[in-house]
PDB file of N, CA and C in Angstrom:
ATOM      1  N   UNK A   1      11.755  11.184 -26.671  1.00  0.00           N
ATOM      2  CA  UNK A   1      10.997  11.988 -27.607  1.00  0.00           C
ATOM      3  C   UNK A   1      11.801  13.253 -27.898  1.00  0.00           C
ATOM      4  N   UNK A   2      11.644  13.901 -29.243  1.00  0.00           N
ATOM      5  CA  UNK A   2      12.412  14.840 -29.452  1.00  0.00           C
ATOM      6  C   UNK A   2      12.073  16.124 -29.112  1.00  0.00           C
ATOM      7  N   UNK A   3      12.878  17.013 -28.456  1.00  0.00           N
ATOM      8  CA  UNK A   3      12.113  18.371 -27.418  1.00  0.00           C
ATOM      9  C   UNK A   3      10.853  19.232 -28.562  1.00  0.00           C
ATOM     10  N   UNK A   4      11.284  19.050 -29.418  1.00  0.00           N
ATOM     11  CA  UNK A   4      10.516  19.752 -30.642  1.00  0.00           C
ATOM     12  C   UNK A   4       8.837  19.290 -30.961  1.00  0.00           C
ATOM     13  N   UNK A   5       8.375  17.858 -30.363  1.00  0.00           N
ATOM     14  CA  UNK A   5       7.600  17.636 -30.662  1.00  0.00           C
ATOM     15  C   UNK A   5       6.681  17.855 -29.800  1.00  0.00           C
ATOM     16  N   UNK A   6       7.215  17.985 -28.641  1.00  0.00           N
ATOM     17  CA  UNK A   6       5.740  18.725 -27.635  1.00  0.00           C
ATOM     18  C   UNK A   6       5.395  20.340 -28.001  1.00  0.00           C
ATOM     19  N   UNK A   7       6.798  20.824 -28.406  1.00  0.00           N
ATOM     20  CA  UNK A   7       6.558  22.433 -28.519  1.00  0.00           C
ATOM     21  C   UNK A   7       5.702  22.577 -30.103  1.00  0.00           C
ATOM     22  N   UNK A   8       5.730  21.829 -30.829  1.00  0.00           N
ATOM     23  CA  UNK A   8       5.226  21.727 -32.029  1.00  0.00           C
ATOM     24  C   UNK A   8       3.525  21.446 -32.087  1.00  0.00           C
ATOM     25  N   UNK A   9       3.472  20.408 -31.065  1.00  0.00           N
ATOM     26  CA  UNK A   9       2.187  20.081 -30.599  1.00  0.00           C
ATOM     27  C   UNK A   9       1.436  21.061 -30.088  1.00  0.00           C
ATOM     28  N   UNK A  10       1.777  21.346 -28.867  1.00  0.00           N
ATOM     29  CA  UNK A  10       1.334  23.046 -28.323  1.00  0.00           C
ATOM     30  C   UNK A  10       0.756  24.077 -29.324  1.00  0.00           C
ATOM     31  N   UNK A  11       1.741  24.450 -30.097  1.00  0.00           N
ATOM     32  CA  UNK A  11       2.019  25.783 -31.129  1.00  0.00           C
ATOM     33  C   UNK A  11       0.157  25.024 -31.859  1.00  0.00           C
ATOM     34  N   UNK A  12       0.119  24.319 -32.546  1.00  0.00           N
ATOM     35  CA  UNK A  12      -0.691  23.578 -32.860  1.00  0.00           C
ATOM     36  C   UNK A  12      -2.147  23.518 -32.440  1.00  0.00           C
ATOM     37  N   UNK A  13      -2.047  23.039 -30.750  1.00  0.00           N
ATOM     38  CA  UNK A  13      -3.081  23.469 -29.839  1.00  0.00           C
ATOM     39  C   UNK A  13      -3.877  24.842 -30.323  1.00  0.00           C
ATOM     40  N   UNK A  14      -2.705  25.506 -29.694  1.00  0.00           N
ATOM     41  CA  UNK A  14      -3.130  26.783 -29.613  1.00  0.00           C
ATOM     42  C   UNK A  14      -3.434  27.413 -30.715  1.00  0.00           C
ATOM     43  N   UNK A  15      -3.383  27.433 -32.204  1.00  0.00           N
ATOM     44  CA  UNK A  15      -4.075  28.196 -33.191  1.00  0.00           C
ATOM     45  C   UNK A  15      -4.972  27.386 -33.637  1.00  0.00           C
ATOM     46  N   UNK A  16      -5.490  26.014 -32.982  1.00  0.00           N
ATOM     47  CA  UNK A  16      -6.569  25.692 -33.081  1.00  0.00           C
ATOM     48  C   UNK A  16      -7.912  26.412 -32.664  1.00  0.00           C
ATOM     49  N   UNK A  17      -7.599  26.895 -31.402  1.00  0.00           N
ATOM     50  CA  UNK A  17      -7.932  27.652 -30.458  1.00  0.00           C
ATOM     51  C   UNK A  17      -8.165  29.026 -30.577  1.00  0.00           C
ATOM     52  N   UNK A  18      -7.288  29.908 -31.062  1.00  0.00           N
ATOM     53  CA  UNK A  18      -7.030  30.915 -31.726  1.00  0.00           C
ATOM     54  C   UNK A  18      -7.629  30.981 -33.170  1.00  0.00           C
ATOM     55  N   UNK A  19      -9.349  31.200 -33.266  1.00  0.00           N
ATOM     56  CA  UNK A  19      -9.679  30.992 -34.371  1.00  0.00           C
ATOM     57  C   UNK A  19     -10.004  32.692 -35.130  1.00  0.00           C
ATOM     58  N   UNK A  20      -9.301  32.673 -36.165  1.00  0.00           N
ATOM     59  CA  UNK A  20      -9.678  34.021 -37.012  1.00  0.00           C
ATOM     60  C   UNK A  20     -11.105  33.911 -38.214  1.00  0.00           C
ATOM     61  N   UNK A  21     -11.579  35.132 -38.643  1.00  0.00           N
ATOM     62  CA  UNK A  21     -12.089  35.234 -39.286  1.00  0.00           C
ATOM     63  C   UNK A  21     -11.658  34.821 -40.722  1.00  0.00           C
ATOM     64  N   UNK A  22     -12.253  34.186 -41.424  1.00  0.00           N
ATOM     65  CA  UNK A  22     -11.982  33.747 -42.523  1.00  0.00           C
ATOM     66  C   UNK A  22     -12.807  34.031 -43.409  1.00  0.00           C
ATOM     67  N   UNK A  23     -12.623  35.169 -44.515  1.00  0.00           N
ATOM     68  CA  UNK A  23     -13.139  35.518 -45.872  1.00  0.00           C
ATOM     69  C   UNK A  23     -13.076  35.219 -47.240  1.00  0.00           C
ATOM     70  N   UNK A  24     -13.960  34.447 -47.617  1.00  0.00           N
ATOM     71  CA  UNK A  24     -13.703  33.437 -48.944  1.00  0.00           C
ATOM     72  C   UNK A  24     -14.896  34.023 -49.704  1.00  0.00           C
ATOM     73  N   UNK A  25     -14.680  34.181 -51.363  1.00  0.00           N
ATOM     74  CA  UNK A  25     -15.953  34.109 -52.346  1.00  0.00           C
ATOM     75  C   UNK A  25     -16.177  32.726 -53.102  1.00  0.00           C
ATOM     76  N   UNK A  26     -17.288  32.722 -52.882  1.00  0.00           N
ATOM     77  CA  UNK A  26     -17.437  31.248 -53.675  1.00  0.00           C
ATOM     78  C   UNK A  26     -18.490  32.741 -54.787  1.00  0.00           C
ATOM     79  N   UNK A  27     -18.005  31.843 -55.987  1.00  0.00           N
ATOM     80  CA  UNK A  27     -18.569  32.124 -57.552  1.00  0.00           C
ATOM     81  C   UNK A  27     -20.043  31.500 -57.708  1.00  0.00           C
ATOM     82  N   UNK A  28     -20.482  31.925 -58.584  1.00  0.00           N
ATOM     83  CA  UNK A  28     -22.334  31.765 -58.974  1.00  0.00           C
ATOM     84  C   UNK A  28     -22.097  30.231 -59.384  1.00  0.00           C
ATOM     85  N   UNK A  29     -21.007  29.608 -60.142  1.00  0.00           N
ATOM     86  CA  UNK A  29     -21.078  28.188 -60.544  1.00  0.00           C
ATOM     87  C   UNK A  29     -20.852  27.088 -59.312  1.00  0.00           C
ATOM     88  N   UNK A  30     -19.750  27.744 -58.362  1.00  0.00           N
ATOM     89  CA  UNK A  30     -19.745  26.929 -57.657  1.00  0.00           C
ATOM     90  C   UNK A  30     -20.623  26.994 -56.219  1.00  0.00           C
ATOM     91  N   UNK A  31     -21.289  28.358 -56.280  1.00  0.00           N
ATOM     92  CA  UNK A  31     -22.155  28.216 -55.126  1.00  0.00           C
ATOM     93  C   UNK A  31     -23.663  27.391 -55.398  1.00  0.00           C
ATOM     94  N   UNK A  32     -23.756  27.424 -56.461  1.00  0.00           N
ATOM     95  CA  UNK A  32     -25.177  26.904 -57.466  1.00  0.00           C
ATOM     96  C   UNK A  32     -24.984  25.444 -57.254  1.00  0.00           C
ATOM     97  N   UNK A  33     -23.800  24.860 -57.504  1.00  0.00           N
ATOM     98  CA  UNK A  33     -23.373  23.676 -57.350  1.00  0.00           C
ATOM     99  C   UNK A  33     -23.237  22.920 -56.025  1.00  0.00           C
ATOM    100  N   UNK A  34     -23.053  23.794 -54.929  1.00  0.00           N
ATOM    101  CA  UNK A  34     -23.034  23.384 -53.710  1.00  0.00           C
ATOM    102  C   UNK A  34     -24.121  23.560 -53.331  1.00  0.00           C
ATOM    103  N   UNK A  35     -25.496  24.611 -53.748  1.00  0.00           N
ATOM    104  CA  UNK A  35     -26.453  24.329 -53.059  1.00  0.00           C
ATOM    105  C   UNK A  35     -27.014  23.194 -53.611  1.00  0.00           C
ATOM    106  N   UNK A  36     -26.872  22.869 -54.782  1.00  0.00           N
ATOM    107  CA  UNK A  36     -27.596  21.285 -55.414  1.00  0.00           C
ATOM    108  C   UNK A  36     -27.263  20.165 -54.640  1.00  0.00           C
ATOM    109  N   UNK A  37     -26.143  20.653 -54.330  1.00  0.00           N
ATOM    110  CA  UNK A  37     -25.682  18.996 -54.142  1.00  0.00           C
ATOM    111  C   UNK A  37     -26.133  18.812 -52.512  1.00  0.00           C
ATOM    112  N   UNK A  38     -26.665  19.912 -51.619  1.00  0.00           N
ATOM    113  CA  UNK A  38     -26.978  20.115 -50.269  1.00  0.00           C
ATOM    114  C   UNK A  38     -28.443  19.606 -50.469  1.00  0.00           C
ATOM    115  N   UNK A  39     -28.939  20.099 -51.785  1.00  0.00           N
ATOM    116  CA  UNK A  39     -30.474  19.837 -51.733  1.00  0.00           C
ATOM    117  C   UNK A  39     -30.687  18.109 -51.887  1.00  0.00           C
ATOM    118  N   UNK A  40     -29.836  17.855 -53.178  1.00  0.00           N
ATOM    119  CA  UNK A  40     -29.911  16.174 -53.221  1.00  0.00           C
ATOM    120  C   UNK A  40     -29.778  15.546 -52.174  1.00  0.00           C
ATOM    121  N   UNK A  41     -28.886  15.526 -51.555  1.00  0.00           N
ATOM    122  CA  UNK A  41     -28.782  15.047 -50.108  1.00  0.00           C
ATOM    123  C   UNK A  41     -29.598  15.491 -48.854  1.00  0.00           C
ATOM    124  N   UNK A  42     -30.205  16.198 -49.061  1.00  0.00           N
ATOM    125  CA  UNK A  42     -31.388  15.909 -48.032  1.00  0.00           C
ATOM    126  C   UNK A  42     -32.794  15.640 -48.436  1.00  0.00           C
ATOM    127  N   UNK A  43     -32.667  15.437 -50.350  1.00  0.00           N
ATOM    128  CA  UNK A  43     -33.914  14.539 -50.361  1.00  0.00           C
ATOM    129  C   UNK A  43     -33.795  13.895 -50.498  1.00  0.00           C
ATOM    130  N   UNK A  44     -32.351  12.767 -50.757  1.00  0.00           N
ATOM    131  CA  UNK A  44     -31.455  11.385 -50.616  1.00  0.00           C
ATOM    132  C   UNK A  44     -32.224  10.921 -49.354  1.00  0.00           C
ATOM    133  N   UNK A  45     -31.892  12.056 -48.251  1.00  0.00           N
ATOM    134  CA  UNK A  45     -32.387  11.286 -46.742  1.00  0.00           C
ATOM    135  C   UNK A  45     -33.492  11.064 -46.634  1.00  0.00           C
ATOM    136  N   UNK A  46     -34.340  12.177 -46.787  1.00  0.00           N
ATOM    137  CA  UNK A  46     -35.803  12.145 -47.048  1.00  0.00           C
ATOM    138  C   UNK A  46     -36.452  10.831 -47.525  1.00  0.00           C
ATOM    139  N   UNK A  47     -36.185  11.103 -48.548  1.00  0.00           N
ATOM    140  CA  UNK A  47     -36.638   9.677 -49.696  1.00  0.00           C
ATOM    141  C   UNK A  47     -36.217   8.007 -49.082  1.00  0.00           C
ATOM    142  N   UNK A  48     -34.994   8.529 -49.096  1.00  0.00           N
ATOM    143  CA  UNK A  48     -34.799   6.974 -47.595  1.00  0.00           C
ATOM    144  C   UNK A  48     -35.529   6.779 -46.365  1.00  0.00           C
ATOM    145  N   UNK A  49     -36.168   7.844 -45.968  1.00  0.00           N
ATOM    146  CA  UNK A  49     -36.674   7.671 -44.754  1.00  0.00           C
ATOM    147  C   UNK A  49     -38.218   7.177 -44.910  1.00  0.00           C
ATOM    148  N   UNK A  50     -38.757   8.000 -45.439  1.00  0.00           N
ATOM    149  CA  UNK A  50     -40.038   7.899 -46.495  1.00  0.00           C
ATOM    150  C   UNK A  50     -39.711   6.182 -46.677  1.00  0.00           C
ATOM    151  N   UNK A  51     -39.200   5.441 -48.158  1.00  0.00           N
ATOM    152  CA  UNK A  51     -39.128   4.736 -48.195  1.00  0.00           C
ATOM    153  C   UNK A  51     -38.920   3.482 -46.576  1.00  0.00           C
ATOM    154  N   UNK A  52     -38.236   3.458 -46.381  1.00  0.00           N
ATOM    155  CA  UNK A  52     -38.024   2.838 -44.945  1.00  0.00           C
ATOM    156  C   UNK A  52     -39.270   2.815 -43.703  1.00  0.00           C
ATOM    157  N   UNK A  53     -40.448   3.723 -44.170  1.00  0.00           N
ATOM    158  CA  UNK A  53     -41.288   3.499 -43.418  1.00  0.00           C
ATOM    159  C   UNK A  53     -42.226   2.740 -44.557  1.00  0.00           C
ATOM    160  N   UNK A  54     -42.226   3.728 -45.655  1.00  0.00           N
ATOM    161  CA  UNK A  54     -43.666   3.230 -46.342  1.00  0.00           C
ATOM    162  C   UNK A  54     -43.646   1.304 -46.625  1.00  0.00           C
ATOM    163  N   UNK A  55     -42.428   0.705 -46.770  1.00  0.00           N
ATOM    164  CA  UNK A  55     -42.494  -0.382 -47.237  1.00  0.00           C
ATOM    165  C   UNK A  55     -43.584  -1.239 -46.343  1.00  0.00           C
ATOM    166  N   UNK A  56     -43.234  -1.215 -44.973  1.00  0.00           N
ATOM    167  CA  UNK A  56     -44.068  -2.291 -43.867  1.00  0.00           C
ATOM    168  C   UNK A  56     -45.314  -1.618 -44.191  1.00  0.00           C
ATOM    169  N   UNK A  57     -45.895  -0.399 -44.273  1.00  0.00           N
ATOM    170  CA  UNK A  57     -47.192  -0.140 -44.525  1.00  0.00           C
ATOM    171  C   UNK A  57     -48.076  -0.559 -45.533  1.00  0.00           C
ATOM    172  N   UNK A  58     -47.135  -0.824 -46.500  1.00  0.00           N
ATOM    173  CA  UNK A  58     -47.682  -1.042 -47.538  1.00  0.00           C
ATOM    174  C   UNK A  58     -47.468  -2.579 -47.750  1.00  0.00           C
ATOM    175  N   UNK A  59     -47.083  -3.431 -46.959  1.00  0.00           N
ATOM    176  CA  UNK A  59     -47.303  -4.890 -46.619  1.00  0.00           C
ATOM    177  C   UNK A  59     -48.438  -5.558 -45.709  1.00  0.00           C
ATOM    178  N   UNK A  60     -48.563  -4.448 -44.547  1.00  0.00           N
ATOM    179  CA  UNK A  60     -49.853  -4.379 -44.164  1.00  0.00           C
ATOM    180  C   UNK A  60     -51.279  -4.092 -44.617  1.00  0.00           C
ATOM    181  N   UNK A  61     -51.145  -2.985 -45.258  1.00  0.00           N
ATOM    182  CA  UNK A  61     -52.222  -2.993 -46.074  1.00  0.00           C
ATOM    183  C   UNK A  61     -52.526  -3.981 -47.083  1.00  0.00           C
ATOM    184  N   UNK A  62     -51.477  -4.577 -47.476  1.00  0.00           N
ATOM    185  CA  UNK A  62     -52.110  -5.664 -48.476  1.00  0.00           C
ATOM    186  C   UNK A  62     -52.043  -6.986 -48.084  1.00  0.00           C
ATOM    187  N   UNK A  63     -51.836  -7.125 -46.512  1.00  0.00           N
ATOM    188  CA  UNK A  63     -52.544  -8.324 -45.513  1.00  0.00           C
ATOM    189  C   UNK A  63     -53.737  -8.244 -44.964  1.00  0.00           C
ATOM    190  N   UNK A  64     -54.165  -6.901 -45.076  1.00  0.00           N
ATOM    191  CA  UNK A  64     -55.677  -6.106 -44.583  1.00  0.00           C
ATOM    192  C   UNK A  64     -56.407  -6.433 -45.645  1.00  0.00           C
ATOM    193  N   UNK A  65     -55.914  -6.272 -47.102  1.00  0.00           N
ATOM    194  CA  UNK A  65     -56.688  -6.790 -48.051  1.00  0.00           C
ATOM    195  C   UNK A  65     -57.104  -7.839 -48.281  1.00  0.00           C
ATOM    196  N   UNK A  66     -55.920  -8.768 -48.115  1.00  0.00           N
ATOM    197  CA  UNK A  66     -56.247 -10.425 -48.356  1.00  0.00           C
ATOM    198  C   UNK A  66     -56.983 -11.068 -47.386  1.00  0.00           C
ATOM    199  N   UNK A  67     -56.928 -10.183 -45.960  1.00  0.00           N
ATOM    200  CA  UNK A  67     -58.136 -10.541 -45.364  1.00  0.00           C
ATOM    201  C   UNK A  67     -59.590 -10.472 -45.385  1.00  0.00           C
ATOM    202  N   UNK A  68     -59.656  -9.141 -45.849  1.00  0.00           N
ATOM    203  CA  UNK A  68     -61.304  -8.576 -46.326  1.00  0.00           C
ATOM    204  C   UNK A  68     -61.728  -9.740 -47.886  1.00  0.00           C
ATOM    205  N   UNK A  69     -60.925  -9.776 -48.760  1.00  0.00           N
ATOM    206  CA  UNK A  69     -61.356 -10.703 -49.484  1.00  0.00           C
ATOM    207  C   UNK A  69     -61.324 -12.214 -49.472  1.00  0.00           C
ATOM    208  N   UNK A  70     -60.793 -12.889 -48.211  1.00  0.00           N
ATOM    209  CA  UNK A  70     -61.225 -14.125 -47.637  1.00  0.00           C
ATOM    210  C   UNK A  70     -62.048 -13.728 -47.420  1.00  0.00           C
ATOM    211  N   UNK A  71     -63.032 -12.853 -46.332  1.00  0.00           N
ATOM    212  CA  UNK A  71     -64.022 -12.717 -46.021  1.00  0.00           C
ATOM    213  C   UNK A  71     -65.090 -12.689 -47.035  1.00  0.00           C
ATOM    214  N   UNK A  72     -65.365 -11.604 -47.978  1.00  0.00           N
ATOM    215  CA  UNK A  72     -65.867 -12.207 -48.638  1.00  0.00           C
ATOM    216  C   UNK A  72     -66.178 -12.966 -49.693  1.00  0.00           C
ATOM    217  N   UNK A  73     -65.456 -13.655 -50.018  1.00  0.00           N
ATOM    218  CA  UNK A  73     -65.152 -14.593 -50.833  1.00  0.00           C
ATOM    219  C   UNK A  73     -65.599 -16.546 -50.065  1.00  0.00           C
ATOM    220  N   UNK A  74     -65.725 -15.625 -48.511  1.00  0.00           N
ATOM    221  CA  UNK A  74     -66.444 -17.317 -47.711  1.00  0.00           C
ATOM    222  C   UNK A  74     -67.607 -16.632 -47.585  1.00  0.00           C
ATOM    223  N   UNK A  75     -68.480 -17.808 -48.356  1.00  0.00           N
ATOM    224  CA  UNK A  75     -69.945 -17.561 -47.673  1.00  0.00           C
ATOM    225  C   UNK A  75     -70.783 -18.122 -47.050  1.00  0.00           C
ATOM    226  N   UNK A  76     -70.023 -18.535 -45.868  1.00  0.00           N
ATOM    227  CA  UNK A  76     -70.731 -19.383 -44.539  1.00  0.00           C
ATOM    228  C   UNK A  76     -70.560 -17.845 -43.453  1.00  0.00           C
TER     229      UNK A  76
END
């Protein structure tokens, strides 16, 4: 291995490690834009989750139905 690549690795390590403060402006278009796209995606999840329960409920309930109207629909 070449001596350079452990010392390279290291150097590497270490300002991983060595974390500074970092000062950035995000602009009105692109902060507007990033909060949208934060909001879609967690009513993306939402809405999947929602969905993913409501389906079996709403298969049950309409086996609850078809039972009540066998019932009465026999009149013995």
């Amino acid at each position: 291995m070449h001596p350079i690549i452990p010392a390279f690795l290291l150097i590497q390590g270490l300002s991983l490690i060595v974390a500074q403060i970092c000062e950035a402006y995000i602009g009105p278009g692109a902060g507007i834009t990033a909060i949208g796209t934060v909001i879609a995606f967690i009513g993306a999840i939402c809405l999947g989750i929602i969905a993913f329960v409501w389906y079996p409920i709403k298969r049950l309930l309409a086996k609850i139905r078809k039972k009540d109207e066998a019932k009465l629909d026999d009149p013995t």
